[in-house]
Protein backbone atom coordinates (compact mmCIF):
# COMPACT_ATOMS: atom_id res chain seq x y z
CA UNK A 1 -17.15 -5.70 13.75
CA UNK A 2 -19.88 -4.78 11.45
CA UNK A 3 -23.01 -7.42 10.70
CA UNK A 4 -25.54 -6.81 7.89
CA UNK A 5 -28.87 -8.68 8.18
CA UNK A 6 -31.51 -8.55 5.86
CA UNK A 7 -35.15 -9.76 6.08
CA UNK A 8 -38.42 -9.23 4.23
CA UNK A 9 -37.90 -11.91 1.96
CA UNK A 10 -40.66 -14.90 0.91
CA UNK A 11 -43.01 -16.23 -1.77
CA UNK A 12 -44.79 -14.21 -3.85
CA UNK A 13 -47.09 -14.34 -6.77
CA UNK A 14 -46.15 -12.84 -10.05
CA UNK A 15 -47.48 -8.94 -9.83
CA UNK A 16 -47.07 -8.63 -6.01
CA UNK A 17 -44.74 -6.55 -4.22
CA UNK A 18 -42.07 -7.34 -1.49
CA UNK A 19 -40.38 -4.82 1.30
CA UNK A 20 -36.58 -5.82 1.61
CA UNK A 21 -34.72 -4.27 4.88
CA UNK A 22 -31.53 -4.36 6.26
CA UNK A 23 -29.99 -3.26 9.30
CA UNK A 24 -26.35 -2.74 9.74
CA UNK A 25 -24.93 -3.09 12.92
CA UNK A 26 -21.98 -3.42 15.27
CA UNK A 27 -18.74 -0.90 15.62
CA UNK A 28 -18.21 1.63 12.67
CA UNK A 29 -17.84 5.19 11.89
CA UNK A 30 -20.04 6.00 8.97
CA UNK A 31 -21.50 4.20 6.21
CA UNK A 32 -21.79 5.45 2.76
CA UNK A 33 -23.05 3.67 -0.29
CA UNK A 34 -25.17 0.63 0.62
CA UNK A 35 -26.58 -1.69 -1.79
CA UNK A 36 -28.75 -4.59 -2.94
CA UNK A 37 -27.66 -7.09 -5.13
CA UNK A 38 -29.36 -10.54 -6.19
CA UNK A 39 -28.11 -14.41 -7.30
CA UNK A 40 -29.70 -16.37 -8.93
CA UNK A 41 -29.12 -19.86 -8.99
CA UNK A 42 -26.52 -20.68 -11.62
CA UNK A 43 -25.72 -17.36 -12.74
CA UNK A 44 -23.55 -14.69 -11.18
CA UNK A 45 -24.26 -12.13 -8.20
CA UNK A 46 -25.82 -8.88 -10.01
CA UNK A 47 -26.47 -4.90 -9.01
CA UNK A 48 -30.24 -4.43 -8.42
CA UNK A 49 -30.05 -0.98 -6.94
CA UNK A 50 -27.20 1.11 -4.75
CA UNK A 51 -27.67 4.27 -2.61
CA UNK A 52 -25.03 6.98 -1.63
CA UNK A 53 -25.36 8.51 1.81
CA UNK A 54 -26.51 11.38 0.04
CA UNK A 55 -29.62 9.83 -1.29
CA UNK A 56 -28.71 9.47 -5.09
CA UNK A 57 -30.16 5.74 -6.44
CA UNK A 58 -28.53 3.50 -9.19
CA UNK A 59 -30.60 0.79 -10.91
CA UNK A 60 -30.13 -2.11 -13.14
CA UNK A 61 -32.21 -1.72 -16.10
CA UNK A 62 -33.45 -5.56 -14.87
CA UNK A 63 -35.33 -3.63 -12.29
CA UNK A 64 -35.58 -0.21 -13.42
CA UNK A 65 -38.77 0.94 -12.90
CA UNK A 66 -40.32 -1.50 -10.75
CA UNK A 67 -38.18 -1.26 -7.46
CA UNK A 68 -37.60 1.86 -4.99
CA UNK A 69 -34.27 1.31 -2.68
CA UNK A 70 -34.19 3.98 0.13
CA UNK A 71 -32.60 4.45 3.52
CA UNK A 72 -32.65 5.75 6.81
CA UNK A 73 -29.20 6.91 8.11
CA UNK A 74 -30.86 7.55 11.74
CA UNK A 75 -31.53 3.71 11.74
CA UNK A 76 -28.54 2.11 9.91
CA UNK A 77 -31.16 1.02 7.44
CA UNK A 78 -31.34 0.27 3.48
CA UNK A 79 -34.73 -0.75 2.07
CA UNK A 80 -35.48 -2.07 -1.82
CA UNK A 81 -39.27 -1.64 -2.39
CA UNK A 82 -40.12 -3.99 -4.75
CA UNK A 83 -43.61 -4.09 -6.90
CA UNK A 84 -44.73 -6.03 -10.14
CA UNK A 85 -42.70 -8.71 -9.38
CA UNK A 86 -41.78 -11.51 -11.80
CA UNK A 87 -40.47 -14.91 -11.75
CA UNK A 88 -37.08 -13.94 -13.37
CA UNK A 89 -37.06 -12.05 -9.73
CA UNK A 90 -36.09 -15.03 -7.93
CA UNK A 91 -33.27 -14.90 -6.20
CA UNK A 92 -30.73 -14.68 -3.07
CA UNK A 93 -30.88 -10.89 -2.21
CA UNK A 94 -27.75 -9.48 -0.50
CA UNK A 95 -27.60 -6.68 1.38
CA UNK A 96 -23.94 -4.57 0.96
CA UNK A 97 -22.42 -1.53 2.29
CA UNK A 98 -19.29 0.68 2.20
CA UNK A 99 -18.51 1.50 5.69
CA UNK A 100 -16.10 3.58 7.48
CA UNK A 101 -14.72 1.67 9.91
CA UNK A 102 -13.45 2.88 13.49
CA UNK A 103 -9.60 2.48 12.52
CA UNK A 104 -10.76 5.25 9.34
CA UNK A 105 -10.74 2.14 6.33
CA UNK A 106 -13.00 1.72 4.41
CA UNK A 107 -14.69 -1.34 4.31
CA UNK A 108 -17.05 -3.78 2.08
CA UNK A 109 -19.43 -5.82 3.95
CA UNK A 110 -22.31 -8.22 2.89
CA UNK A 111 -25.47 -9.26 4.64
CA UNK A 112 -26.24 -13.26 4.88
CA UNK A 113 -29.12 -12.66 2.56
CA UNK A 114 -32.62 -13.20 2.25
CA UNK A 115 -34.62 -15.66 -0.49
CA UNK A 116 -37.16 -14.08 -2.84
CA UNK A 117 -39.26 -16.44 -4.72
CA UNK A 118 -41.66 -15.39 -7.26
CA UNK A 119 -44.34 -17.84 -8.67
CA UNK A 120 -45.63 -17.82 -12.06
């Protein structure tokens, strides 16, 4: 019904910056918060950043600072601008949304997600 991809993922060295997207697509209504989270391995799935329809951000303090997540509601699209990254950075990154589906429920969907691997 609804698919969430991400890309913009890859190696970087410690201090460089990465562009996450993702693009939601499929049969829905509306979507309203959308979301990046990250896992990395051995430890649990954590917030980086979340964005209301409206425009209003949430960070982790992990990443406060350093990343920008935006989106473009023309598009379907959520983007986490990421600069001076580190190696404690590397992770899965999943993309996530709250969307209103065509049957009016609201729904929580996750994107396949996309590797981010910073090098010392």
């Amino acid at each position: 019904q609804v698919q969430l991809v991400e890309s913009g993922g890859g190696l970087v060295q410690a201090g460089g910056s990465l562009r996450l997207s993702c693009a939601a697509s499929g049969s829905f209504s509306r979507i309203n918060t959308m979301g990046w989270y990250r896992q990395a391995p051995g430890k649990q799935r954590e917030l980086a950043a979340t964005i209301t329809s409206g425009g209003t951000t949430n960070y982790s303090d992990s990443v406060k600072g350093r990343v920008t997540i935006s989106r473009d509601n023309a598009k379907n699209m959520v983007y986490l601008q990421m600069n001076s990254l580190k190696p404690e950075d590397t992770a899965v990154y999943y993309c996530h949304a709250v969307i209103l589906t065509l049957m009016s429920s609201w729904a929580s969907y996750w994107g396949q997600g996309t590797q981010v691997t910073v090098s010392s």
